[in-house]
Protein backbone atom coordinates (compact mmCIF):
# COMPACT_ATOMS: atom_id res chain seq x y z
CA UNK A 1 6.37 -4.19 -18.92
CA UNK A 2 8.05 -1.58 -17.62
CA UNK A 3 9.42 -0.79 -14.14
CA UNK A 4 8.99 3.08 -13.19
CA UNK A 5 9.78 2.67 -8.81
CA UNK A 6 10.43 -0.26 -6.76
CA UNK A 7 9.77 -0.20 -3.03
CA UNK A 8 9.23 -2.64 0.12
CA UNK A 9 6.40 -2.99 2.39
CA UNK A 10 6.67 -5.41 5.64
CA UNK A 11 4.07 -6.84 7.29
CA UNK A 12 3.73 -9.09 10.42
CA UNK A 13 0.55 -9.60 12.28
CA UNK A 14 -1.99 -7.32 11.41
CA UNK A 15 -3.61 -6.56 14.50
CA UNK A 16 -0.81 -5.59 16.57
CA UNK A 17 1.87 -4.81 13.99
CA UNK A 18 2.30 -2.05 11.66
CA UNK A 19 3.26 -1.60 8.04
CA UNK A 20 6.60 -0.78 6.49
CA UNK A 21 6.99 1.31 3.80
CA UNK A 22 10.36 1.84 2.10
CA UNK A 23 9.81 3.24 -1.65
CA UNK A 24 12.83 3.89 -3.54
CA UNK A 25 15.12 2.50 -0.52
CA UNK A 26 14.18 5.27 1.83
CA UNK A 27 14.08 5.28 5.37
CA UNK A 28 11.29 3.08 6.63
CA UNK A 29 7.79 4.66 7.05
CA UNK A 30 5.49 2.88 9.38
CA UNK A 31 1.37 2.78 8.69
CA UNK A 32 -0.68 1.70 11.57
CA UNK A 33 -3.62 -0.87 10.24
CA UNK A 34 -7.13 0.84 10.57
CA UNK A 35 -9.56 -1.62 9.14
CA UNK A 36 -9.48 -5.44 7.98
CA UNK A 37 -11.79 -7.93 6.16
CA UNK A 38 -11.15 -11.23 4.40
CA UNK A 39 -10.52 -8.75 1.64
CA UNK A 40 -9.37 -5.41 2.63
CA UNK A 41 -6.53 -3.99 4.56
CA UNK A 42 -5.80 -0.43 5.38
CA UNK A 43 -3.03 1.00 6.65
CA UNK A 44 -2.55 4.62 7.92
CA UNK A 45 0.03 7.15 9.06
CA UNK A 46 -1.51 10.65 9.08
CA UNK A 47 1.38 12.68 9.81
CA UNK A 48 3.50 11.40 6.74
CA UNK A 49 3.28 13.28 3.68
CA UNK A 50 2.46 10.81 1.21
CA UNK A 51 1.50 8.36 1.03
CA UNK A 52 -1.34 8.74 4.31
CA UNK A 53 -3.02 5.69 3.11
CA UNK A 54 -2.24 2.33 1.45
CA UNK A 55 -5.31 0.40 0.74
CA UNK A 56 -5.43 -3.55 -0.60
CA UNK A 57 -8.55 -5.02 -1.80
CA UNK A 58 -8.56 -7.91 -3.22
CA UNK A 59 -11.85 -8.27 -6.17
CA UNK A 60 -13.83 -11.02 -6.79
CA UNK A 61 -11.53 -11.61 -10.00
CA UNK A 62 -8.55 -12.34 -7.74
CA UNK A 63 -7.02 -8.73 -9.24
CA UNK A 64 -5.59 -7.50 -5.99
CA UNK A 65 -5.58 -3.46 -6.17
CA UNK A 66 -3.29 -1.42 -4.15
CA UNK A 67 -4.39 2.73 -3.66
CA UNK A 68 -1.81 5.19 -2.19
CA UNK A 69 -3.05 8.56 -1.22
CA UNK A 70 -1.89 11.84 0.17
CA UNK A 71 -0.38 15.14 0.19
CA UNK A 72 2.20 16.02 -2.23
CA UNK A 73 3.23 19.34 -3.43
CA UNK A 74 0.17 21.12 -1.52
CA UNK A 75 -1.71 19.07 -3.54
CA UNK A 76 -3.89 15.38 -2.56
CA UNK A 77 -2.77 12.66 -5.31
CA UNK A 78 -4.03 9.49 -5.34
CA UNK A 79 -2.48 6.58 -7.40
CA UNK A 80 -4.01 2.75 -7.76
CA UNK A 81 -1.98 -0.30 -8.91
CA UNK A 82 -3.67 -3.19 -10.17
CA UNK A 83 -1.70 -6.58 -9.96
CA UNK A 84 -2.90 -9.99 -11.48
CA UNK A 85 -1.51 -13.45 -10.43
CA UNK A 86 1.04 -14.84 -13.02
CA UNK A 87 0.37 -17.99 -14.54
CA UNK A 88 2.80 -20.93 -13.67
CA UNK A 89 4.25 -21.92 -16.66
């Protein structure tokens, strides 16, 4: 494996708290949550450049998935990140 970014994302209670983003060590970004289920979360921040939207659904498989989209370069790029429990060894 190998590690291309690293980056920090805070959460506290989701209904009346917002996320945290700090990729790379910047400045922290904060994403308002928009919608919830017992597998879903979305957070939003419109005004930001990019990301506008973080996304985490969690399958069926237990694969949680994690989509990042916005503007960037005049351009809309989304990216999704797919992350699998590791095994206790």
């Amino acid at each position: 494996m190998r590690v291309v970014g690293h980056g920090t994302l805070q959460r506290s209670e989701f209904e009346t708290h917002p996320a945290c983003s700090q990729p790379g060590g910047q400045p922290p970004t904060d994403f308002k949550p928009t919608k919830s289920s017992a597998s879903l979360a979305v957070f939003e921040n419109p005004k930001h450049d990019h990301p506008k939207v973080i996304t985490y659904r969690l399958e069926s498989s237990g694969t949680l998935v994690a989509t990042i989209e916005g503007d960037e370069d005049g351009q809309h790029k989304k990216e999704e990140f797919r992350f699998q429990r590791a095994s206790r060894q």
